[in-house]
Structure formats: structure tokens, C-alpha cells
C-alpha atoms as a PDB file:
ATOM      1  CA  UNK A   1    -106.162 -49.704  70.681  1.00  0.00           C
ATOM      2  CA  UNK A   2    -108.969 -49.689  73.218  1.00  0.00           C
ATOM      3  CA  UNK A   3    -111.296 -49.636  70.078  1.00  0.00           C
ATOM      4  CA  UNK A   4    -110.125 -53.009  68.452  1.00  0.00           C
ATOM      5  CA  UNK A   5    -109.991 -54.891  71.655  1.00  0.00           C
ATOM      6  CA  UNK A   6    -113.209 -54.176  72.386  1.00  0.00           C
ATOM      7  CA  UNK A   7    -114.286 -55.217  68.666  1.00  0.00           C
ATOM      8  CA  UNK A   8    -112.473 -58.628  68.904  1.00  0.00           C
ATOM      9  CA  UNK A   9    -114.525 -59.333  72.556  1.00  0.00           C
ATOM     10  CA  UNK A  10    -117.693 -58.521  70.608  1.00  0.00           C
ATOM     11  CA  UNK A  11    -116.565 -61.159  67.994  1.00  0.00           C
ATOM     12  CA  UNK A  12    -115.554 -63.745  70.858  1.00  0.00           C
ATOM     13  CA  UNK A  13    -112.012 -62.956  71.036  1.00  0.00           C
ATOM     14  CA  UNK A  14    -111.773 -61.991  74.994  1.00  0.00           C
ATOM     15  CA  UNK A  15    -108.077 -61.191  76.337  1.00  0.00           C
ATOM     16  CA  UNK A  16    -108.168 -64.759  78.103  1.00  0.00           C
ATOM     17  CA  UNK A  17    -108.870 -66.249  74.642  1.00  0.00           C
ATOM     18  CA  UNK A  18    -106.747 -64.440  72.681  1.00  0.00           C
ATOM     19  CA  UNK A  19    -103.653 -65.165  75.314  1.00  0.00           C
ATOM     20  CA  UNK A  20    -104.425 -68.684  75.060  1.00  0.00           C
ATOM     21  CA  UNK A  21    -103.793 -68.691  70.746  1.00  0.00           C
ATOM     22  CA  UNK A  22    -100.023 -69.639  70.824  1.00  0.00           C
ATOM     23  CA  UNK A  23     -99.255 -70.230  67.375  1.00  0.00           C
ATOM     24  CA  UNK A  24    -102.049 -68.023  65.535  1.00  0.00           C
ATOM     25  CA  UNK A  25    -101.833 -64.824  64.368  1.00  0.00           C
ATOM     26  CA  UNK A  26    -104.652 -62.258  64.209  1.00  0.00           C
ATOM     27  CA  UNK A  27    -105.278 -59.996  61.909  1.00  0.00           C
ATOM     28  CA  UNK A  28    -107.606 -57.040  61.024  1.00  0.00           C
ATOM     29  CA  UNK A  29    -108.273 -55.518  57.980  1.00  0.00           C
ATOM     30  CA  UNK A  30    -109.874 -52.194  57.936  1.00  0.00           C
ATOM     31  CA  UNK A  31    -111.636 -50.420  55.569  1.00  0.00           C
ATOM     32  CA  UNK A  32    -112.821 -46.711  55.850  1.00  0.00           C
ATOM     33  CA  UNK A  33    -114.630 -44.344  53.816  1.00  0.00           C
ATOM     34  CA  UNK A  34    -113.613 -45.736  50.764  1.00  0.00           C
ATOM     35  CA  UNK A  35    -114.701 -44.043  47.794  1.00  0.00           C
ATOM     36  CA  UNK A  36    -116.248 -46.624  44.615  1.00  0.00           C
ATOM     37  CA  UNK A  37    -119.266 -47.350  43.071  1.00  0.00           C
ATOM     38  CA  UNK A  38    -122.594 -49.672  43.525  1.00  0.00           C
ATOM     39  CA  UNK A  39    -121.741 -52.762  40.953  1.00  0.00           C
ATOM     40  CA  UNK A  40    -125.663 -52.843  39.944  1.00  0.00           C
ATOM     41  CA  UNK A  41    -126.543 -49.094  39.877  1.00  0.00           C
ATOM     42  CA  UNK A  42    -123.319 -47.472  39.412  1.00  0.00           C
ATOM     43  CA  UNK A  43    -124.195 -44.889  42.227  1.00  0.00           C
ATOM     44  CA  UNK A  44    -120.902 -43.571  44.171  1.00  0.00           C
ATOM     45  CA  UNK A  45    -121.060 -44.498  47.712  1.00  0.00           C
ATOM     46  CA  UNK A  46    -118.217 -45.123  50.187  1.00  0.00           C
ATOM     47  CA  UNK A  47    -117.609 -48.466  52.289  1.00  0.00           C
ATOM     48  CA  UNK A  48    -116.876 -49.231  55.659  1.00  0.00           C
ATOM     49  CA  UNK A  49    -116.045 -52.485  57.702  1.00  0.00           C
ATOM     50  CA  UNK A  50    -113.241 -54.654  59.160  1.00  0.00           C
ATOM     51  CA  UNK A  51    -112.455 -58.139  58.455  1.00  0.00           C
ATOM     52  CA  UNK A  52    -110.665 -60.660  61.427  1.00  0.00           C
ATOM     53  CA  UNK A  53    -108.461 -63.181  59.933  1.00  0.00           C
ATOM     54  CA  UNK A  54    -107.359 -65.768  62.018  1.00  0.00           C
ATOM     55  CA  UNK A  55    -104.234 -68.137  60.822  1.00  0.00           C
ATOM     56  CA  UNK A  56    -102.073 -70.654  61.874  1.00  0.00           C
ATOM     57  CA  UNK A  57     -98.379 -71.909  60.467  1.00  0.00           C
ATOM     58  CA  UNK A  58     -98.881 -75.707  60.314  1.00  0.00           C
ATOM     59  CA  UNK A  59     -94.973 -77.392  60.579  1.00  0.00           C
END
């Protein structure tokens, strides 16, 4: 856990901001060593990254 909180304050999303989101919801998507291919080449290679997605239930 110590991990992702310290990715979200290195994307802007400090504790005191994220305490301060009533309403939104925060997601992470994480991808890790993913096996596939390169689209142009067709070499196999494996992918790595996470995603934040940020949304909010309008009433």
C-alpha cells in the first residue's frame, strides 16, 4: 500500500488532496509483465505501467 500512495503523491494526489475528493472515486489499473507482441515488428516483449482514473457520479 505504501507503494501506490507514494505513486498517487508523485502524480499530485497528496493524502490532504485525496481526503478532500468526496464524491470521486480513484482508481488504478495495473499492468505487469504482460506478455504480447510489438504491433509494427511483431517482436515479443512484455508491458508494464499503471493508469489513475479519476470519476465522479453526477446526480
Amino acid at each position: 500500500m505504501a507503494g501506490i500512495k507514494q505513486l498517487l503523491d508523485k502524480e499530485g494526489y497528496t493524502a490532504s488532496k485525496r481526503a478532500s475528493m468526496s464524491g470521486y472515486k480513484l482508481g488504478i489499473q495495473i499492468v505487469n509483465n504482460i506478455s504480447g507482441y510489438q504491433e509494427e515488428s511483431g517482436d515479443a516483449t512484455r508491458w508494464n505501467g499503471y493508469v489513475f482514473i479519476l470519476g465522479r457520479v453526477d446526480n
